[in-house]
C-alpha atoms as a PDB file:
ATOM      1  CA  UNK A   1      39.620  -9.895 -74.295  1.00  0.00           C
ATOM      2  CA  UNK A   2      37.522 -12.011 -72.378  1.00  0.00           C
ATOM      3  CA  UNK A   3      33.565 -11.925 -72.635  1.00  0.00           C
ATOM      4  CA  UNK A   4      32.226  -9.935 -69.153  1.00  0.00           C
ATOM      5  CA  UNK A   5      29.634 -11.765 -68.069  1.00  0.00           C
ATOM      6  CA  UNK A   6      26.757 -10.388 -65.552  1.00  0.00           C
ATOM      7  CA  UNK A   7      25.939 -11.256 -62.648  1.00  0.00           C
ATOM      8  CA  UNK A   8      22.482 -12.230 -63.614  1.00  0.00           C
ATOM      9  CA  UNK A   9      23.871 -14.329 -65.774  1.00  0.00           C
ATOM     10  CA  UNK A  10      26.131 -16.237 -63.795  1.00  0.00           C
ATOM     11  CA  UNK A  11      23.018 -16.666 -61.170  1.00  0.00           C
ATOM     12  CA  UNK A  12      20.693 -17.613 -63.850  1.00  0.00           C
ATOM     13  CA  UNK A  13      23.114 -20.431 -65.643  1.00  0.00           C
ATOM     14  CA  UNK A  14      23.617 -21.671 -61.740  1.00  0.00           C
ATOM     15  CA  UNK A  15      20.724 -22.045 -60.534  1.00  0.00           C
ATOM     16  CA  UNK A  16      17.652 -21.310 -63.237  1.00  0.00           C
ATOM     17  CA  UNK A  17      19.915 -23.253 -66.598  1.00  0.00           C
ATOM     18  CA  UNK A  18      16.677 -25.085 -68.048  1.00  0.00           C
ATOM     19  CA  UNK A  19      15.034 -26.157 -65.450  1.00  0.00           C
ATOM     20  CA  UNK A  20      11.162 -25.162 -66.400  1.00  0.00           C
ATOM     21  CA  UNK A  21      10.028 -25.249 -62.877  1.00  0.00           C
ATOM     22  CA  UNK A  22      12.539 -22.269 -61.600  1.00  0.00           C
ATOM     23  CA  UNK A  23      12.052 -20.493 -64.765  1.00  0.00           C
ATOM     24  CA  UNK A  24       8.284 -20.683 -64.368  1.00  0.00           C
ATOM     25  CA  UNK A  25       8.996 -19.214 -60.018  1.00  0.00           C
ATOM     26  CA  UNK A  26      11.316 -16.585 -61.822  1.00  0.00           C
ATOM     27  CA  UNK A  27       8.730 -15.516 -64.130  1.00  0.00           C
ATOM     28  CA  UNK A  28       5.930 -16.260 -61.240  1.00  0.00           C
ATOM     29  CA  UNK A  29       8.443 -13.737 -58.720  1.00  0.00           C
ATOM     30  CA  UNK A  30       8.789 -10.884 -61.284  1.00  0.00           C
ATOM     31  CA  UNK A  31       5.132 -10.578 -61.943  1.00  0.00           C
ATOM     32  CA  UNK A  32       4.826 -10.329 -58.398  1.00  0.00           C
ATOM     33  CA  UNK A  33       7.473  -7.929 -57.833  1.00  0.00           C
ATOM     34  CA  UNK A  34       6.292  -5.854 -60.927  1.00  0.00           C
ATOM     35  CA  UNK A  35       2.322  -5.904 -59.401  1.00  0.00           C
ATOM     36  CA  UNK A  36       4.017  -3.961 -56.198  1.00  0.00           C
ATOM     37  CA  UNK A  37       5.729  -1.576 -57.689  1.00  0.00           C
ATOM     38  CA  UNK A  38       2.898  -0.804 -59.888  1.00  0.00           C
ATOM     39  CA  UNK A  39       0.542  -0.596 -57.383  1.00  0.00           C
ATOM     40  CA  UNK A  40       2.700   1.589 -55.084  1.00  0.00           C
ATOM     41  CA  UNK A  41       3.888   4.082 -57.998  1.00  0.00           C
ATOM     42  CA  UNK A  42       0.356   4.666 -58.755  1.00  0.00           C
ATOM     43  CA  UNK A  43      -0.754   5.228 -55.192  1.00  0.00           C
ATOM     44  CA  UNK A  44       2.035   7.670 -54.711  1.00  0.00           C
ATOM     45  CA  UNK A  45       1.774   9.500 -57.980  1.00  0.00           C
ATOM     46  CA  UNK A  46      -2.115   9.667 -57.028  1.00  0.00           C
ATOM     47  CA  UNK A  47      -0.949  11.249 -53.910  1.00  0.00           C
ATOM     48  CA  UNK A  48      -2.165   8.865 -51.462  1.00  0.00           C
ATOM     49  CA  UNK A  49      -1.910   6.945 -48.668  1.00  0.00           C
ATOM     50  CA  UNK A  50      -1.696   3.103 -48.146  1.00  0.00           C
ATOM     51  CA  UNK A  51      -4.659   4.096 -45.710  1.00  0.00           C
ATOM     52  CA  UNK A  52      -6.423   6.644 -47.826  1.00  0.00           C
ATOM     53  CA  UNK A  53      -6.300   4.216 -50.853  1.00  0.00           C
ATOM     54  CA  UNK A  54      -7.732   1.134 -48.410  1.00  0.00           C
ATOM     55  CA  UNK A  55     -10.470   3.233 -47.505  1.00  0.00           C
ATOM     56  CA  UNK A  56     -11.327   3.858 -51.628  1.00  0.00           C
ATOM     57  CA  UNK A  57     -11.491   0.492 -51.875  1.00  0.00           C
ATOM     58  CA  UNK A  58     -12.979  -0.559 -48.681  1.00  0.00           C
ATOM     59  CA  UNK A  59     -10.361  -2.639 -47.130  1.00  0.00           C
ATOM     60  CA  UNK A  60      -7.032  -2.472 -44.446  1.00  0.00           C
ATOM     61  CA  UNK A  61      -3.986  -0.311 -45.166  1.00  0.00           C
ATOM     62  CA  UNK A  62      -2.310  -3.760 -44.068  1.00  0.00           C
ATOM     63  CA  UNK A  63      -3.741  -5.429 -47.499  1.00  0.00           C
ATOM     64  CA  UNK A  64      -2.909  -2.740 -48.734  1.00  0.00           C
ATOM     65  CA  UNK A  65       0.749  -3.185 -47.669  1.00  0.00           C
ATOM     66  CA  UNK A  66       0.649  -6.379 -48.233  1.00  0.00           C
ATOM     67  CA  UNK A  67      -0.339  -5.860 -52.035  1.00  0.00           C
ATOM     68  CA  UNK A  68       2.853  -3.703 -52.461  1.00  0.00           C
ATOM     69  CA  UNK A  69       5.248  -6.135 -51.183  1.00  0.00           C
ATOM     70  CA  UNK A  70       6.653  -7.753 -53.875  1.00  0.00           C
ATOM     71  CA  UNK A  71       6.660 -11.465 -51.484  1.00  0.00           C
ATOM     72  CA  UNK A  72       3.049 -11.236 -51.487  1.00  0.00           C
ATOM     73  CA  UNK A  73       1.507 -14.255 -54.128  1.00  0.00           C
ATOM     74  CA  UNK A  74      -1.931 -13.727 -53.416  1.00  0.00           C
ATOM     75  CA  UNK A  75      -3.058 -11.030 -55.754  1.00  0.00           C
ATOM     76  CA  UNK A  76      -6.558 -11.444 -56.817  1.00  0.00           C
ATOM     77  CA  UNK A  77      -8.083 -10.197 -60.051  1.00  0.00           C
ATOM     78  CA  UNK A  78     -11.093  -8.267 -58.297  1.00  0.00           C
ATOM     79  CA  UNK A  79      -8.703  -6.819 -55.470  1.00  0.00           C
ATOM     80  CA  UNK A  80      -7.060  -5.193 -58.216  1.00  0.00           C
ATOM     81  CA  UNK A  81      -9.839  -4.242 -60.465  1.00  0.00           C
ATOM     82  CA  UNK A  82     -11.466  -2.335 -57.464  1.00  0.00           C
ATOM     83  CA  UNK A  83      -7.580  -0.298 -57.047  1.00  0.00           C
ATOM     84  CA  UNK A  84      -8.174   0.236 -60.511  1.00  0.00           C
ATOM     85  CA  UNK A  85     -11.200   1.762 -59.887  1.00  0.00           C
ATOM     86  CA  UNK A  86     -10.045   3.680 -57.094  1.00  0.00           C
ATOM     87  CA  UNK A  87      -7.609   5.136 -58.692  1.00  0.00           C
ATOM     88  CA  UNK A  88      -9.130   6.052 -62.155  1.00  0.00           C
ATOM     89  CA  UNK A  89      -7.575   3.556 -63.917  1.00  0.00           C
ATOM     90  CA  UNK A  90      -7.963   0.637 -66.706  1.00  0.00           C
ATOM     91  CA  UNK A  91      -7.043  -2.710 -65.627  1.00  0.00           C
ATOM     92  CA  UNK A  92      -5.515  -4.707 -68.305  1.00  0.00           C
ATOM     93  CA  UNK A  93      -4.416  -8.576 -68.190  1.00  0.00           C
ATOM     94  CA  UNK A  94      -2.771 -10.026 -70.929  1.00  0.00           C
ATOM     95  CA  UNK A  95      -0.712 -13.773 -71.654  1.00  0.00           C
ATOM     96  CA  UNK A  96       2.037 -13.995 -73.644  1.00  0.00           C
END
């Protein structure tokens, strides 16, 4: 029987293979992707509006919006600390 092979796979050995540039965007686009979800499960599970939370923090429900899109690149450490704040929570950074 022939090894199945996913279809992340096949994408990643097509166009990622070694190259350390598009593995560095891949890794660059899942931290990005993983900052919006985070941010928008925690809003939600905090029962709150993209509006209500701008106004805790004392910006736009469109940065707001922005900040959960997982296209947006422009996170900034003290955007997030002040969510963190907002919402009762510990910010944490860490490199691996």
């Amino acid at each position: 029987m022939a090894k199945r092979t996913s279809a992340v796979e096949v994408l990643r050995n097509r166009y990622v293979k070694n190259d350390p540039k598009r593995k560095a965007s891949v890794a660059a686009e899942r931290l990005n992707a993983e900052i919006a979800r985070l941010l928008h499960d925690m809003r939600t599970e905090a029962g709150l509006t993209q509006g209500q939370l701008a106004e805790l923090v004392g910006t736009t429900q469109s940065v707001i919006s922005r900040l959960e899109d997982s296209d947006y690149d422009g996170h900034s450490l003290s955007m997030l600390t002040r969510i963190a704040q907002a919402l009762n929570k510990k910010l944490s950074v860490s490199m691996s």
